[in-house]
PDB file of N, CA and C in Angstrom:
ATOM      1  N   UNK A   1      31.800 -84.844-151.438  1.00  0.00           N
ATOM      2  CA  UNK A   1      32.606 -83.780-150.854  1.00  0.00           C
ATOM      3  C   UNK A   1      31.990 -82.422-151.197  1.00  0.00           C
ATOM      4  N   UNK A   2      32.202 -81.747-150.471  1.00  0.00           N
ATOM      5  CA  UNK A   2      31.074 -79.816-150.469  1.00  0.00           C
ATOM      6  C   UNK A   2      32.604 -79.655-150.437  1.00  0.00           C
ATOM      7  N   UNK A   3      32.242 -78.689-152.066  1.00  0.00           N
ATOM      8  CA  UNK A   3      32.949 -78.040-153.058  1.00  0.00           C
ATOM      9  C   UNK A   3      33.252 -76.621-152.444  1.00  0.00           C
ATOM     10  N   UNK A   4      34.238 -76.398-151.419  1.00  0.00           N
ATOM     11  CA  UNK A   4      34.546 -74.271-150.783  1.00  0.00           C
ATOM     12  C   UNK A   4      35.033 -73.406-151.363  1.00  0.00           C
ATOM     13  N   UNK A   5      35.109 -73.960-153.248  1.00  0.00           N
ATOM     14  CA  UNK A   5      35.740 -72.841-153.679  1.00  0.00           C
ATOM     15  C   UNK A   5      35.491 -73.251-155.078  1.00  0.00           C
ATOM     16  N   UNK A   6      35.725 -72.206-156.002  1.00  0.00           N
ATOM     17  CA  UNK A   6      34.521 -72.539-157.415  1.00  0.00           C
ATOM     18  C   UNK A   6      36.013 -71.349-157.772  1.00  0.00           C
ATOM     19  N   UNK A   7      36.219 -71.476-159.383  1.00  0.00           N
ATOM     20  CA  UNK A   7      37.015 -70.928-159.965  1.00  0.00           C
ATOM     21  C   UNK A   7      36.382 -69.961-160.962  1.00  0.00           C
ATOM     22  N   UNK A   8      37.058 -68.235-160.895  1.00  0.00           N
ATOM     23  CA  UNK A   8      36.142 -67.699-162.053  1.00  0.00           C
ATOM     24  C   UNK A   8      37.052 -67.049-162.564  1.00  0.00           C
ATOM     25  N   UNK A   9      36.471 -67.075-163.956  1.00  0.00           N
ATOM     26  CA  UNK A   9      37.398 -66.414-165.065  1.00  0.00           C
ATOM     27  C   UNK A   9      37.229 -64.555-164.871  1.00  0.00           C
ATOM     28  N   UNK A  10      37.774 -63.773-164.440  1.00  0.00           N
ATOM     29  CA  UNK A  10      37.328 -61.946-164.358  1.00  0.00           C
ATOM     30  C   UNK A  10      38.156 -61.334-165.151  1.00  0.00           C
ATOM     31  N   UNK A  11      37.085 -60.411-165.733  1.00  0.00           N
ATOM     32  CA  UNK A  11      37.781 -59.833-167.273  1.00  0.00           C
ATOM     33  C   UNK A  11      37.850 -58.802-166.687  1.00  0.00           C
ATOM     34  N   UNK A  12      39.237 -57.660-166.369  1.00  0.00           N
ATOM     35  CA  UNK A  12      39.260 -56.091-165.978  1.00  0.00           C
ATOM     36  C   UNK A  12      39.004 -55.286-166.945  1.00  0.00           C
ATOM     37  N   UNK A  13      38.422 -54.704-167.727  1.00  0.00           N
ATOM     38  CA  UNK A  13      38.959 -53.609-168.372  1.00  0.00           C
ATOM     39  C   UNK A  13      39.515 -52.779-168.196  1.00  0.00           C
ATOM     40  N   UNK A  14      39.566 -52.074-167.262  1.00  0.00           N
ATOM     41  CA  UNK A  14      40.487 -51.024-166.603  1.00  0.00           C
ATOM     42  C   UNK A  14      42.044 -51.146-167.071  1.00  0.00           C
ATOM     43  N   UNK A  15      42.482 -52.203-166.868  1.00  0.00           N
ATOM     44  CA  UNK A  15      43.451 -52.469-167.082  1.00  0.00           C
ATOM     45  C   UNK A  15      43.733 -53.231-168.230  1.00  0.00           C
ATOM     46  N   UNK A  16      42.734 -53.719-168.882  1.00  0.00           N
ATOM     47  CA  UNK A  16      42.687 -54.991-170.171  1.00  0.00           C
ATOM     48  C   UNK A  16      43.435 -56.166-169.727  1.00  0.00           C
ATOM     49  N   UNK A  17      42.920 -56.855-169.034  1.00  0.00           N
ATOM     50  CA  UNK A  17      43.417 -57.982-168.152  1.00  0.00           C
ATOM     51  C   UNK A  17      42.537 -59.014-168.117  1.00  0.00           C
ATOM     52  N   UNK A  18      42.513 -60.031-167.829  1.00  0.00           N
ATOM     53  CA  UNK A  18      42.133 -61.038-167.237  1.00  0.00           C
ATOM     54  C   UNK A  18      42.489 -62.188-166.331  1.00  0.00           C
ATOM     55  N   UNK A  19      41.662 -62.693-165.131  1.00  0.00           N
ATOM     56  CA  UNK A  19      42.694 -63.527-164.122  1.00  0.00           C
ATOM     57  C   UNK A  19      41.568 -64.487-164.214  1.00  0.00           C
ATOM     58  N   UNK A  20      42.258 -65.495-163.646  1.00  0.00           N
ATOM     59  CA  UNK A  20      41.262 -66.997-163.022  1.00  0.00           C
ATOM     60  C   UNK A  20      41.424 -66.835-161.460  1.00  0.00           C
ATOM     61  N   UNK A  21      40.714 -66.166-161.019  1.00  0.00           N
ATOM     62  CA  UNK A  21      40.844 -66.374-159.342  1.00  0.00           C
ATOM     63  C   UNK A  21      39.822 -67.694-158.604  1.00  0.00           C
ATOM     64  N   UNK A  22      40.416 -68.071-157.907  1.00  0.00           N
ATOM     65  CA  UNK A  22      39.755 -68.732-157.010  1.00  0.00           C
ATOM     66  C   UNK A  22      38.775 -68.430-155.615  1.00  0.00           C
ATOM     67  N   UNK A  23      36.957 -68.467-155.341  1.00  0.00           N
ATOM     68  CA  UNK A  23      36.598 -67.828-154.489  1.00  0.00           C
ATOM     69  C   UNK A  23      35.895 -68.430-153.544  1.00  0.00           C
ATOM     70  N   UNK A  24      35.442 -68.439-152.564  1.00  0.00           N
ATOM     71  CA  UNK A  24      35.244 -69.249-151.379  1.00  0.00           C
ATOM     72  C   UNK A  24      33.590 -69.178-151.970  1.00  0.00           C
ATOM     73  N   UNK A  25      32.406 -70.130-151.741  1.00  0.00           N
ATOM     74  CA  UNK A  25      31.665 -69.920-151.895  1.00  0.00           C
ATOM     75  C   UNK A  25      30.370 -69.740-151.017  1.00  0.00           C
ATOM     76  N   UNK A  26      31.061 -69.832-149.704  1.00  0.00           N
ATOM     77  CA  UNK A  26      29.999 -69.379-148.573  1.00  0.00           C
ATOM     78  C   UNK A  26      30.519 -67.995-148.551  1.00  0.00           C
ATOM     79  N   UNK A  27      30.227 -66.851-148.920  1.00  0.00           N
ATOM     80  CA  UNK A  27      30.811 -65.948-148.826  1.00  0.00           C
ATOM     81  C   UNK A  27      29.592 -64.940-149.898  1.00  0.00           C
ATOM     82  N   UNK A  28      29.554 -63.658-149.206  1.00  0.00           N
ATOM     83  CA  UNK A  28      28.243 -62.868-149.862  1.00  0.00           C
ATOM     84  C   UNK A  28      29.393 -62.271-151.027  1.00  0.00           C
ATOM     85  N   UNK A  29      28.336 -61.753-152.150  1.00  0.00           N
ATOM     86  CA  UNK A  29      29.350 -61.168-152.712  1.00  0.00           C
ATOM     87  C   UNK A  29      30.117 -60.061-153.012  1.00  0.00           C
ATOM     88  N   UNK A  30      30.001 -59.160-151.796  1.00  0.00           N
ATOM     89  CA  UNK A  30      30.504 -58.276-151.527  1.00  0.00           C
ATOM     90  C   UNK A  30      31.338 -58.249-150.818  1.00  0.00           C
ATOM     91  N   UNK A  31      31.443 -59.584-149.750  1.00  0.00           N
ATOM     92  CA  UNK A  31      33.118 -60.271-149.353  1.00  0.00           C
ATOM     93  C   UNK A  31      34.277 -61.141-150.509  1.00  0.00           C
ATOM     94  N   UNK A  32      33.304 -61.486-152.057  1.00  0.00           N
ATOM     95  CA  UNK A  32      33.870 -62.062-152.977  1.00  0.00           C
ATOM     96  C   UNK A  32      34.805 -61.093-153.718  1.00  0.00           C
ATOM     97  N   UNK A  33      33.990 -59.866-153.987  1.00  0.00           N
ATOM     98  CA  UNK A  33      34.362 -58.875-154.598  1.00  0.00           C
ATOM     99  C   UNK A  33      35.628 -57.854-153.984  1.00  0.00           C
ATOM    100  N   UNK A  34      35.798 -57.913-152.850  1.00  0.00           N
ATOM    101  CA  UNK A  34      37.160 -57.460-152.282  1.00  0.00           C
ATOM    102  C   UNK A  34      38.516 -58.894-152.079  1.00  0.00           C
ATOM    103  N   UNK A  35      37.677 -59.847-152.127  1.00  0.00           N
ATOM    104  CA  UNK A  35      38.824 -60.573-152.729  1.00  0.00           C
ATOM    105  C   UNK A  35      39.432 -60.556-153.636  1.00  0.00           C
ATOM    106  N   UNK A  36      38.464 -60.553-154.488  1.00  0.00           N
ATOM    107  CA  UNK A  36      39.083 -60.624-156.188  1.00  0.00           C
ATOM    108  C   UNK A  36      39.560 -59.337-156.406  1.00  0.00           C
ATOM    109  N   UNK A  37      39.311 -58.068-156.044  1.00  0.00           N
ATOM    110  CA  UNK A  37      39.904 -56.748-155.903  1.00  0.00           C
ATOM    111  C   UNK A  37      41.569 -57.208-155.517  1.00  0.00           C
ATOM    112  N   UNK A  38      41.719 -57.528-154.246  1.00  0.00           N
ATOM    113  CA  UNK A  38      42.832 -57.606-153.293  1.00  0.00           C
ATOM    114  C   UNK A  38      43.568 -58.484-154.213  1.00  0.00           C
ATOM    115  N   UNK A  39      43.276 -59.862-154.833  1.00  0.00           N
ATOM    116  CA  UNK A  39      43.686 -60.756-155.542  1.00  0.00           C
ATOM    117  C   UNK A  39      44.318 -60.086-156.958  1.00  0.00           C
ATOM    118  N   UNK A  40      43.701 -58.845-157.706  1.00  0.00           N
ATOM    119  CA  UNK A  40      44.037 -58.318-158.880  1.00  0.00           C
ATOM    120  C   UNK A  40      44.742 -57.393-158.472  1.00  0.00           C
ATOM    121  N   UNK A  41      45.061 -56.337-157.530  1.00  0.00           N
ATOM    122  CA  UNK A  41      45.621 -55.607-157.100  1.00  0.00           C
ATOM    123  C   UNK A  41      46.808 -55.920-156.697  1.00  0.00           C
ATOM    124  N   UNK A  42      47.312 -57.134-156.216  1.00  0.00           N
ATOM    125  CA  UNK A  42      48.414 -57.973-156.053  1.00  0.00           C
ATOM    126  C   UNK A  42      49.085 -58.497-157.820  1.00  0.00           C
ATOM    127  N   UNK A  43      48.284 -59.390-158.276  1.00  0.00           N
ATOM    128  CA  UNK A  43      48.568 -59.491-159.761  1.00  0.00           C
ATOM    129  C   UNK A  43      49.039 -58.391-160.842  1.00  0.00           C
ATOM    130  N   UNK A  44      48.368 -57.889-160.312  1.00  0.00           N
ATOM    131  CA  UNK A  44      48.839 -56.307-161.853  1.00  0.00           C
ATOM    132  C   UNK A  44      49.586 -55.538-161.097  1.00  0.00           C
ATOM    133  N   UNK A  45      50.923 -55.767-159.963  1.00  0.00           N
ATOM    134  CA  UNK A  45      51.534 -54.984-159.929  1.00  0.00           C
ATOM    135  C   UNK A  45      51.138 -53.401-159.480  1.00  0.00           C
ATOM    136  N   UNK A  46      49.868 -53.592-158.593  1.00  0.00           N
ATOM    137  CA  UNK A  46      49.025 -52.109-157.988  1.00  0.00           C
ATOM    138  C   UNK A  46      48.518 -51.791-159.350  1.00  0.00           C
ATOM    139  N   UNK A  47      48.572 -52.374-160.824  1.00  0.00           N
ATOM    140  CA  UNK A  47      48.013 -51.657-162.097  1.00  0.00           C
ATOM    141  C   UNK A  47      46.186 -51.216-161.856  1.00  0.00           C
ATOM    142  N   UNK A  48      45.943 -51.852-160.813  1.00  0.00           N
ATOM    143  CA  UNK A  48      44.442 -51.832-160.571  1.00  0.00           C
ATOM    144  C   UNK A  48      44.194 -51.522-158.775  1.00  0.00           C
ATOM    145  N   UNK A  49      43.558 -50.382-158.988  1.00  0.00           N
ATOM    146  CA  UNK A  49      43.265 -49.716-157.778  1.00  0.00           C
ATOM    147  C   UNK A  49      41.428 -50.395-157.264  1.00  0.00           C
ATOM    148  N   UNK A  50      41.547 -50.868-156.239  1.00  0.00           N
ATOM    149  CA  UNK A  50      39.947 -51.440-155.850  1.00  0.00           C
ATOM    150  C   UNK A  50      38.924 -50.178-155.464  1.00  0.00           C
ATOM    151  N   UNK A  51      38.299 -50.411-155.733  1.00  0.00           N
ATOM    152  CA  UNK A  51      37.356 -48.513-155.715  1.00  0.00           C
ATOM    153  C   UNK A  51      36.099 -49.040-155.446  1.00  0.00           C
ATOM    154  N   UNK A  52      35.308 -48.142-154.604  1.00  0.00           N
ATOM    155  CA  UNK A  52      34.246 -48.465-153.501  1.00  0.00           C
ATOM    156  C   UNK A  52      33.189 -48.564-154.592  1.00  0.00           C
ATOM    157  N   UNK A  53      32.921 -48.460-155.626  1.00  0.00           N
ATOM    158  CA  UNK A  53      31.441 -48.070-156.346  1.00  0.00           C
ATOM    159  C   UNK A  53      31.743 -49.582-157.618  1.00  0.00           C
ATOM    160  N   UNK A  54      33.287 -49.694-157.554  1.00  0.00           N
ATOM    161  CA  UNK A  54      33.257 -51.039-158.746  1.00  0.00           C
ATOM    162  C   UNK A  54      32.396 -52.087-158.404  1.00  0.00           C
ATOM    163  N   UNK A  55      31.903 -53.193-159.348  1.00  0.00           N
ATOM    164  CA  UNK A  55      30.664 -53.943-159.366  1.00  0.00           C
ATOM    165  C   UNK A  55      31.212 -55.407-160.007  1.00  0.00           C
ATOM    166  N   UNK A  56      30.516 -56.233-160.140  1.00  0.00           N
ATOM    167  CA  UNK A  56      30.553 -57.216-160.344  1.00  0.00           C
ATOM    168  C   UNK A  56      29.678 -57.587-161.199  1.00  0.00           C
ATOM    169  N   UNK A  57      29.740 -58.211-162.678  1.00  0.00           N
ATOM    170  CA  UNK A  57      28.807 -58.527-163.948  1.00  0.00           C
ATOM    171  C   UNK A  57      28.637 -59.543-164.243  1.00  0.00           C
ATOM    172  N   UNK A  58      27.884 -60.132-164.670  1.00  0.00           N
ATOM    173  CA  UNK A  58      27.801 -61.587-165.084  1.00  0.00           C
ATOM    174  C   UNK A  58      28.303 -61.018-167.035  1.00  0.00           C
ATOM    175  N   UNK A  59      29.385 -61.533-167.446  1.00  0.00           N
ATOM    176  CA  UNK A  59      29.932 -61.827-168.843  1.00  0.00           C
ATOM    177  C   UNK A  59      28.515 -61.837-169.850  1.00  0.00           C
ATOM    178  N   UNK A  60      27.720 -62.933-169.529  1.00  0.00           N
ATOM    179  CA  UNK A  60      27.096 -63.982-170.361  1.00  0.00           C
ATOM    180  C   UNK A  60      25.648 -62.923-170.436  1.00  0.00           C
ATOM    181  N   UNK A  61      25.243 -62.500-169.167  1.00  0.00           N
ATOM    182  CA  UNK A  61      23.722 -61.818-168.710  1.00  0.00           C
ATOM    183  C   UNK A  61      24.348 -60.284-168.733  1.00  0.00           C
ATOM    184  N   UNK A  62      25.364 -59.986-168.484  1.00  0.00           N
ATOM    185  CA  UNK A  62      25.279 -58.205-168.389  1.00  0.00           C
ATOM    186  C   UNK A  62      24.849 -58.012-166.893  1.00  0.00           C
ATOM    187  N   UNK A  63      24.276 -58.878-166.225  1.00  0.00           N
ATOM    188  CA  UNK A  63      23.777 -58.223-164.692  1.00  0.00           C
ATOM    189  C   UNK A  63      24.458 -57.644-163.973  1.00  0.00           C
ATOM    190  N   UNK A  64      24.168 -57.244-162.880  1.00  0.00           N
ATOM    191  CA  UNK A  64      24.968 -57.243-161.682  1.00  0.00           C
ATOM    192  C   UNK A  64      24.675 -58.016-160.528  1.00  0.00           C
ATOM    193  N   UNK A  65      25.876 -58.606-159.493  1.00  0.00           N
ATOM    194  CA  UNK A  65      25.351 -59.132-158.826  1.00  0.00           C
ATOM    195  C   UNK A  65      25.364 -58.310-157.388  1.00  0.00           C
ATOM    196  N   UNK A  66      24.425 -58.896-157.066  1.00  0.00           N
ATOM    197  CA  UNK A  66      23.829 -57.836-155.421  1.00  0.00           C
ATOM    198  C   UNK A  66      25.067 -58.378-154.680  1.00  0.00           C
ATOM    199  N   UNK A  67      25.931 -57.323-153.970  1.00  0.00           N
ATOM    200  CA  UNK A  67      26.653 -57.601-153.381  1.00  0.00           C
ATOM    201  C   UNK A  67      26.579 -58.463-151.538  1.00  0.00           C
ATOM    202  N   UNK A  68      24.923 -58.769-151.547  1.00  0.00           N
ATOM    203  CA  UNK A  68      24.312 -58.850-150.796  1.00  0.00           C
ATOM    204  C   UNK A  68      24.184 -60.496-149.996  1.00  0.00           C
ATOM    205  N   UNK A  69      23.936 -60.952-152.020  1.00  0.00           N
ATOM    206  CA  UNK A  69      23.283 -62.067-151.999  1.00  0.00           C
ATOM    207  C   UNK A  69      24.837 -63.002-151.571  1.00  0.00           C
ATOM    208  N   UNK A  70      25.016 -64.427-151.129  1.00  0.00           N
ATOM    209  CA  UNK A  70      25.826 -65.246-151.383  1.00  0.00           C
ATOM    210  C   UNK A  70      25.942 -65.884-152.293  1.00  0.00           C
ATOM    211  N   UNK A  71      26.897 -66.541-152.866  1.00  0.00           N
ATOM    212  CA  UNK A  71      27.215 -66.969-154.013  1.00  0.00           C
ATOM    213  C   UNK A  71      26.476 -68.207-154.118  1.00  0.00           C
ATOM    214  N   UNK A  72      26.383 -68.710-153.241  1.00  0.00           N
ATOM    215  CA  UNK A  72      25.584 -69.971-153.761  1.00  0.00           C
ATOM    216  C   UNK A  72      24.042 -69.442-153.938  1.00  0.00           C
ATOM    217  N   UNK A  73      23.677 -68.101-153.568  1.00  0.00           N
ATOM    218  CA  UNK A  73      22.112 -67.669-154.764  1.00  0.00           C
ATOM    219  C   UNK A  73      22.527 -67.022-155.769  1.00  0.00           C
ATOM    220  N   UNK A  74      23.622 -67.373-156.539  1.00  0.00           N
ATOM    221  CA  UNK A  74      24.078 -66.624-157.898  1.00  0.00           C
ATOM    222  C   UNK A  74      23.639 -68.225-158.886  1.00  0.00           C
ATOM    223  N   UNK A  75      23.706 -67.497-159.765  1.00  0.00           N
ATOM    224  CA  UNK A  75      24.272 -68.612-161.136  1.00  0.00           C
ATOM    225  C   UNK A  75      25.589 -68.273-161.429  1.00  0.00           C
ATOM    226  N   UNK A  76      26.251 -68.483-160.677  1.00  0.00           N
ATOM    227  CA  UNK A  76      27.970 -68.549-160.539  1.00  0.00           C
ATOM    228  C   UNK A  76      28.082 -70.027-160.238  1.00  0.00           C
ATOM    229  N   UNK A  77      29.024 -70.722-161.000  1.00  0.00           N
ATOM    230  CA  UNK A  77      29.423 -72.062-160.736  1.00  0.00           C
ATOM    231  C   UNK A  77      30.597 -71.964-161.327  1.00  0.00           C
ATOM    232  N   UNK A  78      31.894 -73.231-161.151  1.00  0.00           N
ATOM    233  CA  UNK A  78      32.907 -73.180-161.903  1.00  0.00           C
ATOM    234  C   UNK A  78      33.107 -72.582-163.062  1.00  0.00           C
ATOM    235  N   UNK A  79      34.245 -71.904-163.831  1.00  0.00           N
ATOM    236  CA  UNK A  79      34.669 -71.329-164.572  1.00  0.00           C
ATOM    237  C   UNK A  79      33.261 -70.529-165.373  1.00  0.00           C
ATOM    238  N   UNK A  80      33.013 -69.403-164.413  1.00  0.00           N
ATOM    239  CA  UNK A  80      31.989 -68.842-164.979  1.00  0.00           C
ATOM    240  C   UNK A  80      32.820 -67.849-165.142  1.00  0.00           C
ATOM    241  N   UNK A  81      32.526 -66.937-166.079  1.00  0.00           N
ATOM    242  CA  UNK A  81      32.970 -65.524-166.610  1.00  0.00           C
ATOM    243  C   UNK A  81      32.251 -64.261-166.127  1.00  0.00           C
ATOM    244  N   UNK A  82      32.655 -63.664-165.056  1.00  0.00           N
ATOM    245  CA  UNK A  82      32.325 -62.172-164.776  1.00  0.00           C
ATOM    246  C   UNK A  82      33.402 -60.754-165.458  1.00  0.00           C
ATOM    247  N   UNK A  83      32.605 -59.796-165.051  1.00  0.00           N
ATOM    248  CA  UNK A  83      33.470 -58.741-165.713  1.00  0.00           C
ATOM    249  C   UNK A  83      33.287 -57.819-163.986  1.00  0.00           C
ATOM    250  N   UNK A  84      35.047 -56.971-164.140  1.00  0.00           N
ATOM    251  CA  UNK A  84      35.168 -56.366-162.860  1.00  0.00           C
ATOM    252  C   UNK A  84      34.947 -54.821-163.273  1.00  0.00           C
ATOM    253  N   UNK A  85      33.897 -54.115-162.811  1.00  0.00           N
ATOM    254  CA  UNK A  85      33.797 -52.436-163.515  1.00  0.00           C
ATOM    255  C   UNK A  85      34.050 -51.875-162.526  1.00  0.00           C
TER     256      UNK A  85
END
């Protein structure tokens, strides 16, 4: 079975939060990243405003990911840990 959705752990600071969202994985990640925006913005009660310049980190590497690439050219797999800046 082809796996359409991979679970990630996102740490906010903004808000000192953390969620487990769920994200589609044919999807670039700059369509991932307004999910998980829209998804935390719902959760915290509007506590978190989605803002055009925030980024997407890998926890483990510090990177960023190109909002470009799709997730399946990340090293993103189940319960991976990003940070939302």
């Amino acid at each position: 079975m082809n796996q359409q959705k991979i679970l990630l752990e996102v740490f906010v600071p903004l808000i000192e939060e953390e969620y487990d969202i769920f994200v589609p994985v044919n999807k670039t990640m700059g369509t991932i990243k307004k999910v998980i925006e829209k998804g935390i913005t719902d959760l915290s009660d509007n506590q978190y405003i989605a803002n055009k310049s925030s980024n997407l980190y890998s926890k483990e590497t510090g990177n960023i990911y190109d909002v470009n690439l799709k997730l399946t050219e990340t090293d993103l797999k189940n319960g991976s840990q990003i940070i939302l800046i």
